[in-house]
C-alpha atoms as a PDB file:
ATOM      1  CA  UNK A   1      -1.014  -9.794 -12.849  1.00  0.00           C
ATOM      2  CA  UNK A   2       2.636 -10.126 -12.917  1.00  0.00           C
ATOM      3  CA  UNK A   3       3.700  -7.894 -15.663  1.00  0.00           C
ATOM      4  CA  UNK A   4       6.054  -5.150 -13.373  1.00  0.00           C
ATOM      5  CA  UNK A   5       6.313  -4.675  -9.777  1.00  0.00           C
ATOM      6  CA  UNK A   6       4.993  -1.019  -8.659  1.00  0.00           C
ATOM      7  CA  UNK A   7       7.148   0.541  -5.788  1.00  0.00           C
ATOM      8  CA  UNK A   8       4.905   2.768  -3.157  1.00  0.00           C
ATOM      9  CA  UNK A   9       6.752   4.761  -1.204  1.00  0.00           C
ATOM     10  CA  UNK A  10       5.621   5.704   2.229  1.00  0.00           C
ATOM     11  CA  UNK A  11       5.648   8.717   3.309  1.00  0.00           C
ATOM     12  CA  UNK A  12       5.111   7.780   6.634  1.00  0.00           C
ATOM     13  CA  UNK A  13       8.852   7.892   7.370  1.00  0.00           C
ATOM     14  CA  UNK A  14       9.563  10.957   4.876  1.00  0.00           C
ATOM     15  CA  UNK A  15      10.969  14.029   7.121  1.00  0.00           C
ATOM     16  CA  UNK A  16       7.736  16.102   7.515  1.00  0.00           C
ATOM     17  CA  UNK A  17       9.830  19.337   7.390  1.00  0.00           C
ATOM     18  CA  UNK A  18      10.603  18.471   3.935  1.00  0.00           C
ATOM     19  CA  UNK A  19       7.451  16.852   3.171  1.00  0.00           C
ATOM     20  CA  UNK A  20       7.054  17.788  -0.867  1.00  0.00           C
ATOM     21  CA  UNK A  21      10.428  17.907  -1.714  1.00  0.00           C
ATOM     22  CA  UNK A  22      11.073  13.880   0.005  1.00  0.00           C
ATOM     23  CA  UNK A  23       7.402  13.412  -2.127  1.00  0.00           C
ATOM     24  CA  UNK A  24       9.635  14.810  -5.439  1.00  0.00           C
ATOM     25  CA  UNK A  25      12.879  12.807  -4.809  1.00  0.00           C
ATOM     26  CA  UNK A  26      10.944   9.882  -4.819  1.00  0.00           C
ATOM     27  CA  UNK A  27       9.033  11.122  -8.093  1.00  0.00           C
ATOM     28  CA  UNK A  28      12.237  11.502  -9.769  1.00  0.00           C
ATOM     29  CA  UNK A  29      13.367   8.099  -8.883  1.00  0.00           C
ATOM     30  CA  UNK A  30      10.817   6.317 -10.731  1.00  0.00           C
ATOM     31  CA  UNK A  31       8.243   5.600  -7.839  1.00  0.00           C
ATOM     32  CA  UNK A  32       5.116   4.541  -8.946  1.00  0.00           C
ATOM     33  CA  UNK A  33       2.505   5.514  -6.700  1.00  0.00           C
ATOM     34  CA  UNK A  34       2.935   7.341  -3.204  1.00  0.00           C
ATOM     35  CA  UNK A  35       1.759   5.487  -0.420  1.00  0.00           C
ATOM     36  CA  UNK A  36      -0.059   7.734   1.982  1.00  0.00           C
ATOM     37  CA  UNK A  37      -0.703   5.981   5.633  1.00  0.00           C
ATOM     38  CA  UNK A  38      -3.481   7.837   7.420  1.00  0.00           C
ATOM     39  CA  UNK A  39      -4.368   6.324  11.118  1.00  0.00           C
ATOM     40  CA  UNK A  40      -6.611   7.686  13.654  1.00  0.00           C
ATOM     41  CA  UNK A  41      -5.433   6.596  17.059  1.00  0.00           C
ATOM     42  CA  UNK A  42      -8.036   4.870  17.678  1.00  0.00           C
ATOM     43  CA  UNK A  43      -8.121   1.201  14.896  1.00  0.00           C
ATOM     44  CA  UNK A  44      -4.358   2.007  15.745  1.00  0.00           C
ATOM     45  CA  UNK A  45      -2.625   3.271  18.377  1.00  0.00           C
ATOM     46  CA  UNK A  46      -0.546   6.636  16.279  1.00  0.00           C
ATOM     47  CA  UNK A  47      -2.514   9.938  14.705  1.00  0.00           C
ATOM     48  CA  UNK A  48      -0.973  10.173  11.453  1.00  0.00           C
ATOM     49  CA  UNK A  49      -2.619  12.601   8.887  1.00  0.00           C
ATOM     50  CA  UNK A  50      -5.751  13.249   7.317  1.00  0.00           C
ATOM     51  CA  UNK A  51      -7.183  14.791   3.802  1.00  0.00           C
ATOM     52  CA  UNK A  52      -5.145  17.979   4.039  1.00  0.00           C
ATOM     53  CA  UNK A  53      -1.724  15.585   3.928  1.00  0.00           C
ATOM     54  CA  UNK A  54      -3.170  14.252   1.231  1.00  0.00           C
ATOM     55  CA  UNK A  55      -4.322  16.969  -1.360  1.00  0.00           C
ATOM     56  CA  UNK A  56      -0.749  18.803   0.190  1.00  0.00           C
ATOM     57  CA  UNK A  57       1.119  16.306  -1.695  1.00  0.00           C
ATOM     58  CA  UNK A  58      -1.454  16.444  -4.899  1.00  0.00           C
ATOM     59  CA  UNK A  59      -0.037  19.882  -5.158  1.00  0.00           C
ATOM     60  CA  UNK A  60       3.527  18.533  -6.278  1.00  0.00           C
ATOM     61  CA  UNK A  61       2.918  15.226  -8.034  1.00  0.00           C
ATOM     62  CA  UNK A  62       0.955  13.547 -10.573  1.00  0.00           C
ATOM     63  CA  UNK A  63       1.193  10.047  -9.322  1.00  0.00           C
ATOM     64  CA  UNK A  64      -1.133   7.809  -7.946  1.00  0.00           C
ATOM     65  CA  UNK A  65      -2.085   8.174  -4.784  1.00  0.00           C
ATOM     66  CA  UNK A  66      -2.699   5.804  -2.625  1.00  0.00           C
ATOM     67  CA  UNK A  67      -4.214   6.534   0.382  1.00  0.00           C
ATOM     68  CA  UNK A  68      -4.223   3.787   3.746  1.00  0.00           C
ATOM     69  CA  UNK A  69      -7.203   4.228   5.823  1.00  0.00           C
ATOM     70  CA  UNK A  70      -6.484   2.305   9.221  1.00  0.00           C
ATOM     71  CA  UNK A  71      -9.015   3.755  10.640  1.00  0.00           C
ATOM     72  CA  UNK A  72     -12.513   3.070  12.260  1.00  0.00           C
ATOM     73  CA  UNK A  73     -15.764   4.372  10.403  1.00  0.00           C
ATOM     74  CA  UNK A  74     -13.566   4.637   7.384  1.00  0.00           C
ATOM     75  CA  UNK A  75     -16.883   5.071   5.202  1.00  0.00           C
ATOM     76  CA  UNK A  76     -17.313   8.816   7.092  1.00  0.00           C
ATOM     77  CA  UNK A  77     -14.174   9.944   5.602  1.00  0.00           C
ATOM     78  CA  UNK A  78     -13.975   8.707   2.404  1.00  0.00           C
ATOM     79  CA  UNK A  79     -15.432  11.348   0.179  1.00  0.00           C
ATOM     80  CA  UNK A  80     -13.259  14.120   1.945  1.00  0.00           C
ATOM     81  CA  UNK A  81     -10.055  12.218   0.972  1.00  0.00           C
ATOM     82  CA  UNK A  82     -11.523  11.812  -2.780  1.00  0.00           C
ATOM     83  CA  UNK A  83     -11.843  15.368  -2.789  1.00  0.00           C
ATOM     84  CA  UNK A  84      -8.409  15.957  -1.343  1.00  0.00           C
ATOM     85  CA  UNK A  85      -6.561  14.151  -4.567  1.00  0.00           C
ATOM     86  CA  UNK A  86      -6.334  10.709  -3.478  1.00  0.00           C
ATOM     87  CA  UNK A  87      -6.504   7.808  -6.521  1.00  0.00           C
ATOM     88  CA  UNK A  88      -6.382   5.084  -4.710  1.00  0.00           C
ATOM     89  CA  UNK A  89      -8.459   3.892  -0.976  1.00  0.00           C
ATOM     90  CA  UNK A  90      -8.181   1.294   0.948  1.00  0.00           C
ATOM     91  CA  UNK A  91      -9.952   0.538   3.767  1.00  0.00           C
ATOM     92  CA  UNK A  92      -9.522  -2.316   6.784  1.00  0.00           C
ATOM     93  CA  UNK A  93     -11.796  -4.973   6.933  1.00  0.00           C
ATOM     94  CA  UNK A  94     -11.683  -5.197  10.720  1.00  0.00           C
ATOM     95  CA  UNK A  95     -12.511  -1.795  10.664  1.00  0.00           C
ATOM     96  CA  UNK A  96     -15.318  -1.707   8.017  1.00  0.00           C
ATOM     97  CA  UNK A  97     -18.488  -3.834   9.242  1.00  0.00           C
ATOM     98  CA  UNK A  98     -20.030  -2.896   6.441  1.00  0.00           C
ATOM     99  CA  UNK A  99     -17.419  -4.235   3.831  1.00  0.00           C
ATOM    100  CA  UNK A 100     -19.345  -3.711   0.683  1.00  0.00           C
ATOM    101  CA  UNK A 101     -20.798  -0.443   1.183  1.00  0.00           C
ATOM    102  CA  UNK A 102     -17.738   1.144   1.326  1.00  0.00           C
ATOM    103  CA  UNK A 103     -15.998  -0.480  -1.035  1.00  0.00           C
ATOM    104  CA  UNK A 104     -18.553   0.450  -3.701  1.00  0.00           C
ATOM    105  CA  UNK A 105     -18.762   4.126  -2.107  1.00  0.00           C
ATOM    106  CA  UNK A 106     -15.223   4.315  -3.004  1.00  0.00           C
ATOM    107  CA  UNK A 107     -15.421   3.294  -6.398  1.00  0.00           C
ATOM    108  CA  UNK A 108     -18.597   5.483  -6.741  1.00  0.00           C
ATOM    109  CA  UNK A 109     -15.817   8.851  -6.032  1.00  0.00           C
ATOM    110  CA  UNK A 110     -14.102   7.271  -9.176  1.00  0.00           C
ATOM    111  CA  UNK A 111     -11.261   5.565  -6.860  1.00  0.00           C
ATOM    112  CA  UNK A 112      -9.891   2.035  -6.926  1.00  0.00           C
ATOM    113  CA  UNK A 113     -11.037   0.633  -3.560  1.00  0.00           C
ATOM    114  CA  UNK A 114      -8.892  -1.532  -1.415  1.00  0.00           C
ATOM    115  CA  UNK A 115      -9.442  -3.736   1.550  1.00  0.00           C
ATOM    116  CA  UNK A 116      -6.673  -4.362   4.058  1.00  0.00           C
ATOM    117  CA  UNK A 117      -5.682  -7.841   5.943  1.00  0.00           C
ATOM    118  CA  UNK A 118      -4.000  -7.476   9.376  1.00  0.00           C
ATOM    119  CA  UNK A 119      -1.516 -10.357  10.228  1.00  0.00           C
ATOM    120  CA  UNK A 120      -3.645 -12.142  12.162  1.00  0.00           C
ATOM    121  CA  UNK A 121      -6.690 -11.488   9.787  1.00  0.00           C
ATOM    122  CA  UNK A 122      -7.864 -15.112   7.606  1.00  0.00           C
ATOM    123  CA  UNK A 123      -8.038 -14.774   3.807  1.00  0.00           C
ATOM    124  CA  UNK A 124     -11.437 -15.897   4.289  1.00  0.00           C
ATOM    125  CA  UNK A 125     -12.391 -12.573   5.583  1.00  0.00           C
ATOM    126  CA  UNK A 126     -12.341 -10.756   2.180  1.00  0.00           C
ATOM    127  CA  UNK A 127     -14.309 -14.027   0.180  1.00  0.00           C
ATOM    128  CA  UNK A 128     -17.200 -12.279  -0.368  1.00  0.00           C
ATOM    129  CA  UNK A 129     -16.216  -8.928  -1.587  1.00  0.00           C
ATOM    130  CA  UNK A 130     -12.893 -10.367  -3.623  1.00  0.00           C
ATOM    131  CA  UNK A 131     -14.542  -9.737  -7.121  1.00  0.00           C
ATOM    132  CA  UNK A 132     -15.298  -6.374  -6.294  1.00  0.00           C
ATOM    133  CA  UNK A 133     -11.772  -4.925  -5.264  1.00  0.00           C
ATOM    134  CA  UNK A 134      -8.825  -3.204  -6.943  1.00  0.00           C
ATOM    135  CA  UNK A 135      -6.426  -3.851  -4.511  1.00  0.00           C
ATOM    136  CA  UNK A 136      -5.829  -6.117  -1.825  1.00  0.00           C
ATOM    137  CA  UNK A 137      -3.989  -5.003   0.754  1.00  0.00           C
ATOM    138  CA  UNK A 138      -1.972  -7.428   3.039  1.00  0.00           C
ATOM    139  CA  UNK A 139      -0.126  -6.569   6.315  1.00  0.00           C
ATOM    140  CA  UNK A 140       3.454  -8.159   6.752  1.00  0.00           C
ATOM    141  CA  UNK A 141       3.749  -6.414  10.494  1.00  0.00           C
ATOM    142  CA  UNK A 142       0.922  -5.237  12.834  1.00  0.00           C
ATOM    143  CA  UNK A 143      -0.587  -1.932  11.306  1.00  0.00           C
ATOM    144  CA  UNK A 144       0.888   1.378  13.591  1.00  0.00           C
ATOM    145  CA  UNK A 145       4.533   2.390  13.725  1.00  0.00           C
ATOM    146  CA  UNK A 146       6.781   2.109  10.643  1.00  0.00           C
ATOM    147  CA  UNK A 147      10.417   0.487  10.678  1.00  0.00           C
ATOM    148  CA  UNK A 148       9.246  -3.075  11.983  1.00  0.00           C
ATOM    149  CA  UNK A 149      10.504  -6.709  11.067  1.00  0.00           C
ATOM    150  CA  UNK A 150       9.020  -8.336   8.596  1.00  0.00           C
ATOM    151  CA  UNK A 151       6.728 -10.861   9.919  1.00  0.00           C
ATOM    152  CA  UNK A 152       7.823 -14.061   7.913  1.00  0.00           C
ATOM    153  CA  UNK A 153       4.799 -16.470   8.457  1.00  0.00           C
ATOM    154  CA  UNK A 154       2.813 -13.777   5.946  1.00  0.00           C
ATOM    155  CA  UNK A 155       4.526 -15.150   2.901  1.00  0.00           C
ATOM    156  CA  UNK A 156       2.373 -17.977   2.795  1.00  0.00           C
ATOM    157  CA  UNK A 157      -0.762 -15.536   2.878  1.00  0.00           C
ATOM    158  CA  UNK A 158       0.845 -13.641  -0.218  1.00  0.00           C
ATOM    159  CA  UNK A 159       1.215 -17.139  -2.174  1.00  0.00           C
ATOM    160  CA  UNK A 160      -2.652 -18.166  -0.941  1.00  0.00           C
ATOM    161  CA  UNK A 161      -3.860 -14.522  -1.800  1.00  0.00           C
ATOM    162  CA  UNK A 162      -2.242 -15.176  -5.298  1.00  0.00           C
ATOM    163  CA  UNK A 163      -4.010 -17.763  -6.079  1.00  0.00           C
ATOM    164  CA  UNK A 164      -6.958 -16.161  -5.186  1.00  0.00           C
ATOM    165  CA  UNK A 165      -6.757 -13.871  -7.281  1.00  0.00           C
ATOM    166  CA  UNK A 166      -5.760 -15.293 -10.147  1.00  0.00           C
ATOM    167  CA  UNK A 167      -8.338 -17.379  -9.759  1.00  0.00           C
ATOM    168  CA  UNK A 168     -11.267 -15.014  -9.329  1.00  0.00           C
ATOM    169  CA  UNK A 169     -10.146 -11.476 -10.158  1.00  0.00           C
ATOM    170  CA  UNK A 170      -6.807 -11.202 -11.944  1.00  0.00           C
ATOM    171  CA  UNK A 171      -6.485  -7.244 -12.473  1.00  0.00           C
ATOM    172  CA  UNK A 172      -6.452  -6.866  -8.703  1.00  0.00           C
ATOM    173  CA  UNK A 173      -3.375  -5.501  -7.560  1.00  0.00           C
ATOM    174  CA  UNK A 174      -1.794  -8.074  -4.211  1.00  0.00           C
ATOM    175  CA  UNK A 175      -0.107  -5.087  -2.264  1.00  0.00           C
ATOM    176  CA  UNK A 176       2.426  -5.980   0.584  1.00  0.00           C
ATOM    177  CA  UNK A 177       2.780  -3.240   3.292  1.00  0.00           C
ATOM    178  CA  UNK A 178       5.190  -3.792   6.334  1.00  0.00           C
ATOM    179  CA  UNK A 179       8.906  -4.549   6.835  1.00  0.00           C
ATOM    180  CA  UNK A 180       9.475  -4.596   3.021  1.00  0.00           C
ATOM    181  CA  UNK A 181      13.257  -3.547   2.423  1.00  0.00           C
ATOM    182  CA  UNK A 182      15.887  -4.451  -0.225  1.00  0.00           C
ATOM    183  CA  UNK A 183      16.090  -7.888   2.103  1.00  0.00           C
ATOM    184  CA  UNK A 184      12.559  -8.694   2.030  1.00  0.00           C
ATOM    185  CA  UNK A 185      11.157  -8.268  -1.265  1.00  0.00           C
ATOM    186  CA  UNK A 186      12.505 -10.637  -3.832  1.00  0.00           C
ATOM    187  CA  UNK A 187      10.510 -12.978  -1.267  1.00  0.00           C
ATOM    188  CA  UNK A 188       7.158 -10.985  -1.324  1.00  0.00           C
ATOM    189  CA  UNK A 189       7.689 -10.780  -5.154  1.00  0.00           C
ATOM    190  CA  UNK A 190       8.359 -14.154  -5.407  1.00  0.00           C
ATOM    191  CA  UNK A 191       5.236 -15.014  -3.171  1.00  0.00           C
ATOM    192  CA  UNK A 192       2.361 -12.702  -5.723  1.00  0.00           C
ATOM    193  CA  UNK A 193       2.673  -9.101  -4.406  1.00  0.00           C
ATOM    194  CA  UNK A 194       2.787  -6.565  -7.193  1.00  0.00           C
ATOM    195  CA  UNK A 195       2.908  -3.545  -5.480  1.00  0.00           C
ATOM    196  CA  UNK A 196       5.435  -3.038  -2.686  1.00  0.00           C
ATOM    197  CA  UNK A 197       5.090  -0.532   0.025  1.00  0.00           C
ATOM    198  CA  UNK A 198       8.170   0.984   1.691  1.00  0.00           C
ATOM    199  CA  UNK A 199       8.505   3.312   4.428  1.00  0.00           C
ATOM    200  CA  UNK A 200      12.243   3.400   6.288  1.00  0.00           C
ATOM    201  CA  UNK A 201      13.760   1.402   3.355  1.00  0.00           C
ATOM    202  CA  UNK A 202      12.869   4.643   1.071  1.00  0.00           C
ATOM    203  CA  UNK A 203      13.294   7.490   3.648  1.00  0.00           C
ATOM    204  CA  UNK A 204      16.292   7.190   5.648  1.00  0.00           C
ATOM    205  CA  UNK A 205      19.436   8.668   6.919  1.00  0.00           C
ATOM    206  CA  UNK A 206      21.596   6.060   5.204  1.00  0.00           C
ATOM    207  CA  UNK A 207      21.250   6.696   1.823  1.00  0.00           C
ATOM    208  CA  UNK A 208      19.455   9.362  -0.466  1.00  0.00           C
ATOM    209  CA  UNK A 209      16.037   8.468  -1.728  1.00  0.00           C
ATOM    210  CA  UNK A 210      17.186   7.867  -5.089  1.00  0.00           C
ATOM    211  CA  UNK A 211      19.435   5.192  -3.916  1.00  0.00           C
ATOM    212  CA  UNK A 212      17.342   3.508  -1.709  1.00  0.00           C
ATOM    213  CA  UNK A 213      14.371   3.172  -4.416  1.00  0.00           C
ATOM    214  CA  UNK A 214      16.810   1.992  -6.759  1.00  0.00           C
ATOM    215  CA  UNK A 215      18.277  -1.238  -4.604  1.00  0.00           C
ATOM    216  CA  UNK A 216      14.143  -2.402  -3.915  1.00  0.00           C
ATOM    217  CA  UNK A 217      13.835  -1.545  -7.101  1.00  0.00           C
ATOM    218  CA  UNK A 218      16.487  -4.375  -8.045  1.00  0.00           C
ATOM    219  CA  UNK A 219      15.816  -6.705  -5.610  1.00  0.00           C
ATOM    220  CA  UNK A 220      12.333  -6.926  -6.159  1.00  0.00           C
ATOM    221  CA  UNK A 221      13.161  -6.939 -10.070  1.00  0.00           C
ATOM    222  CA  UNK A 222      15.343  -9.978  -9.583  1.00  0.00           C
ATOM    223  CA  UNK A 223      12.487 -11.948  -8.456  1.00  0.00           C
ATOM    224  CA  UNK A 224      10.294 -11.837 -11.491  1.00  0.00           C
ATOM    225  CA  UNK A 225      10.465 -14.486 -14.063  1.00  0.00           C
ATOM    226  CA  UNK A 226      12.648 -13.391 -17.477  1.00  0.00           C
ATOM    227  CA  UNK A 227       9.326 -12.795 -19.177  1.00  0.00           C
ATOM    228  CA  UNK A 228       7.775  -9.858 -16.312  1.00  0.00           C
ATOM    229  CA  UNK A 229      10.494  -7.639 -17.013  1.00  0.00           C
ATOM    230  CA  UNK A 230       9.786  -7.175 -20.911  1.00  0.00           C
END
C-alpha cells in the first residue's frame, strides 16, 4: 500500500495549554490523522490522557483519529474511547493476552483496530492475528517519553513487516511511531511505513507547526518511488 505517505501528528508533545488550537495548526497544514498517545503508568512508566483528551479534540477536527493504547487491559477501555470520537485503536500486543478478542471488539465499535510491536517485540508475535488488522503499529524507540533517538536496528523490522503485509494483507496500514523527524523518515519510508507518527518534530519551539509538517512532509515524500506521488 504505497500510494501516499499519511503524516500523524502527536499530540503528545503539543503545548497542553493550547491543546485545540496546536490540534488546528496541524489541521491546516495538511495532517492526515492526529495521533493521540494514551498511557497508563502502569504498561509504561508516564500517565498521559484518557477518553476525555480524546473526544476534547473531536470537538475541533474532523480527522482521523488515531488513538495509542499503551496500556494494560486495553480491552476494558476500548468502548469508552469509541464513544469519545476516536477512528482509529490500537492496542499492544504485550499488553493484550487476549490478542484477538480485542482486536475484533474494536472493529465491532466500527474502528480500524491496530496492534503495536515494542522494539524488542518479534514479528512473529502478530502471525496469527495479521489478516485481521488495519494497522500495524511498530515502535522505533521504547514506548513512554516522546523526543527519543531513533532506534536504527528497527528498519529492518519495517522492511520484514512489509513484506508481510504485502504478502498477506495489503490494505493494512505499516505505521512507524518513535524518533521519526525530517532526518529519519525518507529511511522509514523507504523501509514500508505508510503512516508516520511525529511528536517533537511537529510540536516544537523551533519552528511553527506548519513548517515543521511541511519539511517531514518532504522528506518522507522524497522517498517514494516517481509513481506514489501521482
Amino acid at each position: 500500500m504505497r500510494d501516499g505517505i499519511k503524516i500523524a501528528p502527536s499530540i503528545l508533545s503539543a503545548d497542553f495549554a493550547r491543546l485545540g488550537a496546536q490540534v488546528r495548526e496541524a489541521v491546516d497544514a495538511g495532517a492526515d490523522w492526529i495521533h493521540i498517545d494514551v498511557m497508563d503508568g502502569h504498561f509504561v512508566p508516564p500517565i498521559t490522557m484518557g477518553p476525555l483528551v480524546v473526544e476534547a479534540v473531536r470537538r475541533v477536527t474532523d480527522l482521523p483519529l488515531d488513538v495509542h493504547l499503551m496500556i494494560e487491559r486495553p480491552e476494558q477501555h476500548v468502548e469508552a474511547f469509541a464513544r469519545a470520537g476516536a477512528d482509529s485503536m490500537t492496542v499492544h500486543v504485550e499488553a493484550a493476552p487476549h490478542l484477538h478478542r480485542v482486536v475484533h471488539q474494536i472493529r465491532s465499535l466500527g474502528c480500524r483496530a491496530g496492534v503495536g510491536l515494542n522494539p524488542a517485540t518479534p514479528l512473529t508475535a502478530v502471525d496469527e492475528i495479521l489478516p485481521d488488522l488495519d494497522l500495524l503499529l511498530i515502535m522505533s524507540v521504547n514506548p513512554g517519553w516522546g523526543g527519543q533517538p531513533f532506534i536504527e536496528a528497527t528498519l529492518e523490522k519495517f522492511r520484514r513487516a512489509r513484506r508481510l503485509l504485502d504478502e498477506r494483507n495489503p490494505s493494512c496500514e505499516l505505521e512507524a511511531d518513535g524518533g521519526v523527524s525530517p532526518e529519519t523518515a525518507a529511511r522509514v519510508v523507504e523501509a514500508g511505513a505508510t503512516v508516520l507518527v511525529a511528536g517533537s518534530a511537529v510540536f516544537n519551539d523551533r519552528a511553527p507547526v506548519g513548517a515543521c509538517l511541511a519539511a517531514l512532509r518532504s522528506a518522507a515524500a522524497a522517498a517514494l518511488p516517481a509513481e506514489g506521488l501521482a
